[in-house]
N, C-alpha and C. Protein backbone atom coordinates (compact mmCIF):
# COMPACT_ATOMS: atom_id res chain seq x y z
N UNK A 1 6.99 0.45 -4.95
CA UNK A 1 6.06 -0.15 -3.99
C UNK A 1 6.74 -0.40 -2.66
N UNK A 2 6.14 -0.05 -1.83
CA UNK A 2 6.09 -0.63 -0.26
C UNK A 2 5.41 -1.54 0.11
N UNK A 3 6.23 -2.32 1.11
CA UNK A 3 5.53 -3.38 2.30
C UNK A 3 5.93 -3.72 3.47
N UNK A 4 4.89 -3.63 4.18
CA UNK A 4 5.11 -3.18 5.41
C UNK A 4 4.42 -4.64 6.28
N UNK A 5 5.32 -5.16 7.17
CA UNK A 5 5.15 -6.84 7.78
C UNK A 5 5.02 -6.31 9.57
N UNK A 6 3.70 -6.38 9.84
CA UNK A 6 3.65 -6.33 11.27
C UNK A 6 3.92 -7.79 12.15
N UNK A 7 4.37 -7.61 13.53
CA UNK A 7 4.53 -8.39 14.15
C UNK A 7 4.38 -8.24 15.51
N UNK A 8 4.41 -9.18 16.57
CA UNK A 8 4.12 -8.64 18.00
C UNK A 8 2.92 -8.75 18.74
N UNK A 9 1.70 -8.99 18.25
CA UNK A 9 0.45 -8.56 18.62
C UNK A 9 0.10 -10.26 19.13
N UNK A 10 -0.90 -10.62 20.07
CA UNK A 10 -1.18 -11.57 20.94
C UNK A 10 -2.18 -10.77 21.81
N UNK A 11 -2.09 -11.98 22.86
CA UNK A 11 -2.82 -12.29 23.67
C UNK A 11 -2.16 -11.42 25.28
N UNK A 12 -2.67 -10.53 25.98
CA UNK A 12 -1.84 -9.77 27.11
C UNK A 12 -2.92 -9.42 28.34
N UNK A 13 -2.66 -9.89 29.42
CA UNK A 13 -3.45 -9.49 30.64
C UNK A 13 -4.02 -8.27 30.73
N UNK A 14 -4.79 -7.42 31.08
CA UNK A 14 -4.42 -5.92 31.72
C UNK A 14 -3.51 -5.96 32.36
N UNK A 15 -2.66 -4.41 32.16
CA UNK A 15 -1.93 -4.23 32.80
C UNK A 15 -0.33 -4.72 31.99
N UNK A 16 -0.36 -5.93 31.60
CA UNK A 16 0.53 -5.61 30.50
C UNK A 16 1.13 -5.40 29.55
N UNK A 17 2.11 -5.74 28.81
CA UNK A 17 2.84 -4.97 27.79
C UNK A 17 3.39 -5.66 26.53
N UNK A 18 3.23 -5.37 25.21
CA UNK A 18 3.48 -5.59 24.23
C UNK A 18 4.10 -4.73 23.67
N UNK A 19 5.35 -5.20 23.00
CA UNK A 19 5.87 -4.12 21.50
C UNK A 19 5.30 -5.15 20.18
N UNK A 20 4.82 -4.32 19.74
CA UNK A 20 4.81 -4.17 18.14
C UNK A 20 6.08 -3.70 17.41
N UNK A 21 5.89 -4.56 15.99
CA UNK A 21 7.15 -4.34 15.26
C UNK A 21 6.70 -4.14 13.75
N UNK A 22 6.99 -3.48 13.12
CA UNK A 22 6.43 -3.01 11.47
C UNK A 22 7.91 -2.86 10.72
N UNK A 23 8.21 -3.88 9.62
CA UNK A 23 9.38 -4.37 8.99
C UNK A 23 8.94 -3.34 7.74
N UNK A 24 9.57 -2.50 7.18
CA UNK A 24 9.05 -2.18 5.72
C UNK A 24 10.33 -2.33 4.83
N UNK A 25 9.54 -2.59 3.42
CA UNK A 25 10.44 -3.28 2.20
C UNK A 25 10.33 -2.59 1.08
N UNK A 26 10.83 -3.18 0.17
CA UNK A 26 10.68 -1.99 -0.72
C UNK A 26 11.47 -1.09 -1.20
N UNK A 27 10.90 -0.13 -2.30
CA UNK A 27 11.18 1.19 -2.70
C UNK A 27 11.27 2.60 -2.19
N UNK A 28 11.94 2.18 -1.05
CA UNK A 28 11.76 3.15 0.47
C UNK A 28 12.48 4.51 0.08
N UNK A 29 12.65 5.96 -0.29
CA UNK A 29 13.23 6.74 -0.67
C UNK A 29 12.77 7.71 0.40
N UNK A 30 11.71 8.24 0.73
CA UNK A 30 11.40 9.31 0.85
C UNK A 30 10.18 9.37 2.07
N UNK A 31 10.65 8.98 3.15
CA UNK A 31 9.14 8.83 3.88
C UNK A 31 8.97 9.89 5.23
N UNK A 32 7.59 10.21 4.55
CA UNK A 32 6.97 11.30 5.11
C UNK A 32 6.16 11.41 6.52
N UNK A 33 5.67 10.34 6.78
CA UNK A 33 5.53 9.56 8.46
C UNK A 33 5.11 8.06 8.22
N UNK A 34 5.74 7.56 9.23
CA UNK A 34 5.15 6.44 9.80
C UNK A 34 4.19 6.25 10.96
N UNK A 35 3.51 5.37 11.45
CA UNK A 35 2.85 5.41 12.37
C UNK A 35 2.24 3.75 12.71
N UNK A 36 0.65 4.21 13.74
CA UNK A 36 0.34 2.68 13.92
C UNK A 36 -1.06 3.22 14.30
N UNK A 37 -1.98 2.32 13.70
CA UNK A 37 -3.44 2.34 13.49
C UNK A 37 -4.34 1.46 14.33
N UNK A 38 -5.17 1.53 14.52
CA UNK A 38 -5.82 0.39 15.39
C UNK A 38 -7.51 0.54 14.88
N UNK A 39 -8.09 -1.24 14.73
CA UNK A 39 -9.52 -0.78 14.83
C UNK A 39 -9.78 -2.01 15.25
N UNK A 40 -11.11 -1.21 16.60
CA UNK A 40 -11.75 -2.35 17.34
C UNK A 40 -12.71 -2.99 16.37
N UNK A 41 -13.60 -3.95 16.58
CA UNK A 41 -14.80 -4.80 15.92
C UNK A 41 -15.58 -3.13 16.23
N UNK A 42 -16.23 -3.16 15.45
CA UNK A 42 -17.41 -2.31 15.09
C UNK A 42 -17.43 -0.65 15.14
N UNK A 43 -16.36 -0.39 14.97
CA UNK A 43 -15.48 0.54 15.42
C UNK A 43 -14.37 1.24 13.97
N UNK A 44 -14.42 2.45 13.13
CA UNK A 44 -13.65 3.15 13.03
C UNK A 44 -12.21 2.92 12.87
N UNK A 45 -11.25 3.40 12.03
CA UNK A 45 -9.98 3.17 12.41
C UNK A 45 -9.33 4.00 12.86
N UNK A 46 -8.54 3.90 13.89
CA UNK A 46 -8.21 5.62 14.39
C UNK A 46 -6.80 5.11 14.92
N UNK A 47 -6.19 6.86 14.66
CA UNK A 47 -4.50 6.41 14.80
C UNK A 47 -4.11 6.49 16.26
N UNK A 48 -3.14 5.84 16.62
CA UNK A 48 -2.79 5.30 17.61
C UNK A 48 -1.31 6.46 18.07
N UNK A 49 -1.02 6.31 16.99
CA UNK A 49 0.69 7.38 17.04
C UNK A 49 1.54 7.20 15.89
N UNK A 50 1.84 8.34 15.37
CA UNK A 50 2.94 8.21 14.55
C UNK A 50 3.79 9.38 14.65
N UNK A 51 4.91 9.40 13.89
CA UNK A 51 6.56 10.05 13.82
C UNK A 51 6.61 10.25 12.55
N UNK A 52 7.05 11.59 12.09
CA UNK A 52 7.05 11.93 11.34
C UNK A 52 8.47 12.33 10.94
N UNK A 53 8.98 12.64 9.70
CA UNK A 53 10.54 12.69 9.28
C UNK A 53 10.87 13.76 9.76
N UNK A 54 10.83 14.37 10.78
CA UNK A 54 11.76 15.68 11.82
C UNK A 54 11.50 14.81 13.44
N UNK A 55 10.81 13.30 13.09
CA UNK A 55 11.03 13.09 14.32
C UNK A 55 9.82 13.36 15.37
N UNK A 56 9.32 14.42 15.12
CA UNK A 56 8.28 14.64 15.38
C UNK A 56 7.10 13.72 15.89
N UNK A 57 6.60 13.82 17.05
CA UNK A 57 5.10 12.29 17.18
C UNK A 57 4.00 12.65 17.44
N UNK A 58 3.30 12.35 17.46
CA UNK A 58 1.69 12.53 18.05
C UNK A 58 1.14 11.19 18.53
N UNK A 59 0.20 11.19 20.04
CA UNK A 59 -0.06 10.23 19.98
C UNK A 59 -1.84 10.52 20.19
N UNK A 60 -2.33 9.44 20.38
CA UNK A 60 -3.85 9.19 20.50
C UNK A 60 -3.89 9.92 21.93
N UNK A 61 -4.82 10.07 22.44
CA UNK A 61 -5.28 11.03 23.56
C UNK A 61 -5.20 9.63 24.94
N UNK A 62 -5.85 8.85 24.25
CA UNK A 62 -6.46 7.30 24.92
C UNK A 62 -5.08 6.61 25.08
N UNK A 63 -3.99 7.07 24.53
CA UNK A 63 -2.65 6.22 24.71
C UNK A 63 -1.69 7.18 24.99
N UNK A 64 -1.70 8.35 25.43
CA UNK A 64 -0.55 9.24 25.95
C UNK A 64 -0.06 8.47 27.23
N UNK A 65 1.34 8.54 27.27
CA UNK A 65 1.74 8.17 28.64
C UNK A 65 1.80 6.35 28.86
N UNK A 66 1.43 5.84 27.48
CA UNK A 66 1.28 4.23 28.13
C UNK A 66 2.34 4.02 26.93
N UNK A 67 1.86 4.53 25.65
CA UNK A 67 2.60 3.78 24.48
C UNK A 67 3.53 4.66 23.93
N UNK A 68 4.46 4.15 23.71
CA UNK A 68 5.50 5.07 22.35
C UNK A 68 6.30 4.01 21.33
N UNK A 69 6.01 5.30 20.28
CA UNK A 69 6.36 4.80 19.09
C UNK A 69 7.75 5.23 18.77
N UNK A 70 8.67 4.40 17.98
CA UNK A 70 10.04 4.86 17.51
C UNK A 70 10.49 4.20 16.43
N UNK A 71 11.51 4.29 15.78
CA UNK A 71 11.97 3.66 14.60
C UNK A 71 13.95 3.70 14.64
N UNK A 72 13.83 2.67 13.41
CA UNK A 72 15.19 1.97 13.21
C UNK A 72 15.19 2.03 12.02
N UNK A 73 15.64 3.56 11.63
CA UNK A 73 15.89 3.60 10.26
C UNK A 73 17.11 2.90 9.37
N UNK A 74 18.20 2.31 10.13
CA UNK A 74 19.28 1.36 9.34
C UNK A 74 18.29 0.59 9.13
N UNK A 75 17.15 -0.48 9.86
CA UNK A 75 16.74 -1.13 9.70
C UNK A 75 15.42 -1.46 9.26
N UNK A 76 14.89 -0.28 9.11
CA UNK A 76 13.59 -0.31 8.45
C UNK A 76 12.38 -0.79 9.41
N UNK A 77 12.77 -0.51 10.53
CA UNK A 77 11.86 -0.74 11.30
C UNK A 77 10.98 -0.01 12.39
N UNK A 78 9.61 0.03 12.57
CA UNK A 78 8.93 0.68 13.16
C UNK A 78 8.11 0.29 14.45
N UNK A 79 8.07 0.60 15.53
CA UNK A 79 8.39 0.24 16.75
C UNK A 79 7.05 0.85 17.59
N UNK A 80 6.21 -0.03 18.44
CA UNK A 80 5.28 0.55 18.84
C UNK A 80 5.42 -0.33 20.39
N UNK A 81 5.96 0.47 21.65
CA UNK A 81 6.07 -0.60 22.77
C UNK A 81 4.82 0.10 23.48
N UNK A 82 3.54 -0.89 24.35
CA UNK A 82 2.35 -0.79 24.75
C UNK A 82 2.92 -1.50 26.02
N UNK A 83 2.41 -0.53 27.20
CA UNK A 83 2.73 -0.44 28.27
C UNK A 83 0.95 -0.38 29.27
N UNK A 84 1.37 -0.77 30.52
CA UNK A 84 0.07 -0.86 31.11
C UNK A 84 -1.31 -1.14 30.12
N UNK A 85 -1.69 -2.20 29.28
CA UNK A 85 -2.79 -2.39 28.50
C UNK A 85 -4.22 -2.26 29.53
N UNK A 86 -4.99 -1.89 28.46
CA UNK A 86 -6.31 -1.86 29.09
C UNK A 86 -7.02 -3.14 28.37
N UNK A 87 -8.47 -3.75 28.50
CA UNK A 87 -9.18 -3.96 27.61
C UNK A 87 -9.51 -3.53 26.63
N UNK A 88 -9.68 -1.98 26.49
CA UNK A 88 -9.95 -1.00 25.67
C UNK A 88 -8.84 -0.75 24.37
N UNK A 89 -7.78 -1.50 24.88
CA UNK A 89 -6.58 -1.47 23.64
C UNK A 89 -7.09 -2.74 22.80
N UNK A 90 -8.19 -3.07 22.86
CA UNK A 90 -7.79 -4.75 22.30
C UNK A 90 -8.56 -4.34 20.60
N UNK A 91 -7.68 -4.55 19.84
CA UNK A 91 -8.14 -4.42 18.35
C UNK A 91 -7.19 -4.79 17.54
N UNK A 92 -6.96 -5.06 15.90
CA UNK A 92 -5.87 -4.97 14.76
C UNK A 92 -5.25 -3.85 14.96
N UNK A 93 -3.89 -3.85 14.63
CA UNK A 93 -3.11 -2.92 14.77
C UNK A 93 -2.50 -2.88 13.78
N UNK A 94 -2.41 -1.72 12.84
CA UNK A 94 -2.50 -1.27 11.19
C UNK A 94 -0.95 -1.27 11.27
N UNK A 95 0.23 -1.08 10.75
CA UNK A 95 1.19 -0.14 10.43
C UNK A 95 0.94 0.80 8.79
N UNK A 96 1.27 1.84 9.51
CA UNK A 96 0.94 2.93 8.16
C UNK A 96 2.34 3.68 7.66
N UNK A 97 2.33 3.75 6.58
CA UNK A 97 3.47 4.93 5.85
C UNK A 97 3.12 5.68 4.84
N UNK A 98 2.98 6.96 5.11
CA UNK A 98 3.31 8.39 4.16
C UNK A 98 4.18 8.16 3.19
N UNK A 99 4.63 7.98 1.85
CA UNK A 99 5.87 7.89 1.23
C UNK A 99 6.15 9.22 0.06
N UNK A 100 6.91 9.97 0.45
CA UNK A 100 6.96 11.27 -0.13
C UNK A 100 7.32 10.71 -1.74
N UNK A 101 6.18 10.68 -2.73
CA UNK A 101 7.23 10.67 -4.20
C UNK A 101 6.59 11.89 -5.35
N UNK A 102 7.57 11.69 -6.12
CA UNK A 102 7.34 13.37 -6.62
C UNK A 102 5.82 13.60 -7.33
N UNK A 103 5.87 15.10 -6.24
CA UNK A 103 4.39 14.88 -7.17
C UNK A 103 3.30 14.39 -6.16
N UNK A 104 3.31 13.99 -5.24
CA UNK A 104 2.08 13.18 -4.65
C UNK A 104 3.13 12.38 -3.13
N UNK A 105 1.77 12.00 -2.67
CA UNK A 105 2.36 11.12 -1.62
C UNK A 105 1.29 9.89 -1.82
N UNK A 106 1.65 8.75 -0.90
CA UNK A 106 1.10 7.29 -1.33
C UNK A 106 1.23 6.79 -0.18
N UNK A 107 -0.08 6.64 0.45
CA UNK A 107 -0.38 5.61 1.65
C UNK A 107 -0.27 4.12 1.66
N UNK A 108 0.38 3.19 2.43
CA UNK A 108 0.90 2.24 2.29
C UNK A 108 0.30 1.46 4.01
N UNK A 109 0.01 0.43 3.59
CA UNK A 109 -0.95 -0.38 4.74
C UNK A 109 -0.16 -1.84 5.19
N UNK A 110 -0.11 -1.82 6.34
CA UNK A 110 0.24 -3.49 6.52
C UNK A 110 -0.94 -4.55 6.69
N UNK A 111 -0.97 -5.89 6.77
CA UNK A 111 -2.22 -6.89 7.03
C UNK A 111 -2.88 -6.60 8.33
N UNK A 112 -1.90 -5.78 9.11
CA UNK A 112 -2.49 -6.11 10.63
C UNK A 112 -2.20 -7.04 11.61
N UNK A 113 -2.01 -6.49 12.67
CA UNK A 113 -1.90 -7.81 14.03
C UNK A 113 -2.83 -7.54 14.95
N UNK A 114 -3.52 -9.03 15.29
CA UNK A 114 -4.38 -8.78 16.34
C UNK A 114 -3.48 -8.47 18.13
N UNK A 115 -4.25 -7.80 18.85
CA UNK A 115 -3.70 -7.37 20.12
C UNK A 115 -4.96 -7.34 21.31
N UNK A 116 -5.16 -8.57 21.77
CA UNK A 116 -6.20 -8.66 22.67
C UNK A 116 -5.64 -8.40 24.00
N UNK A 117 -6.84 -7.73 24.78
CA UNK A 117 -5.88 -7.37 26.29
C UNK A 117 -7.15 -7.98 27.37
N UNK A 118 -6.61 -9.26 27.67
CA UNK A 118 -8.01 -9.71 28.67
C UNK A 118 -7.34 -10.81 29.57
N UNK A 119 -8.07 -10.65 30.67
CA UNK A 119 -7.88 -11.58 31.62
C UNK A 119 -8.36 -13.05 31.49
């Protein structure tokens, strides 16, 4: 089993900036991507950006150029710094993990942090 402890998320003007932080625990062997999720009130959950084990990222179309994601693999940690916020960023922010085990892979969810962006 995995668990994954978000942190970071508040209250931010437009315009500025939050990192997010995703701690994961656990039976960590084999992981196939990490990333970070977001869903507004009434709204879908849709991914935000994740990194995948070559390193590899993708981000949301709506967050190219503002946010990037990275990690601290001594430390198990997953890293989402949000730059210039809009209103439009304001929702829970998921942390997600892929975990490669034999045979299958296994999606793994954190509680969420809220991330409001308002004046």
């Amino acid at each position: 089993q995995v668990q994954l402890v978000e942190s970071g998320g508040g209250l931010v003007q437009p315009g500025g900036s939050l990192r997010l932080s995703c701690a994961a625990s656990g039976s960590i062997f084999s992981i196939y991507a990490v990333g970070w999720y977001r869903q507004a009130p009434g709204k879908q959950r849709e991914l935000v950006a994740r990194i995948t084990s070559d390193r590899g990222t993708n981000y949301a179309d709506s967050v190219k150029g503002r946010f990037t994601i990275s990690r601290d693999n001594a430390k198990k940690l997953v890293y989402l710094q949000m730059n210039s916020l809009k209103p439009e960023d304001t929702a829970v922010y998921y942390c997600h993990m892929i975990h490669s085990d034999p045979g299958t892979f296994n999606n793994y969810w954190g509680q969420g942090t809220q991330v409001t962006v308002s004046s």
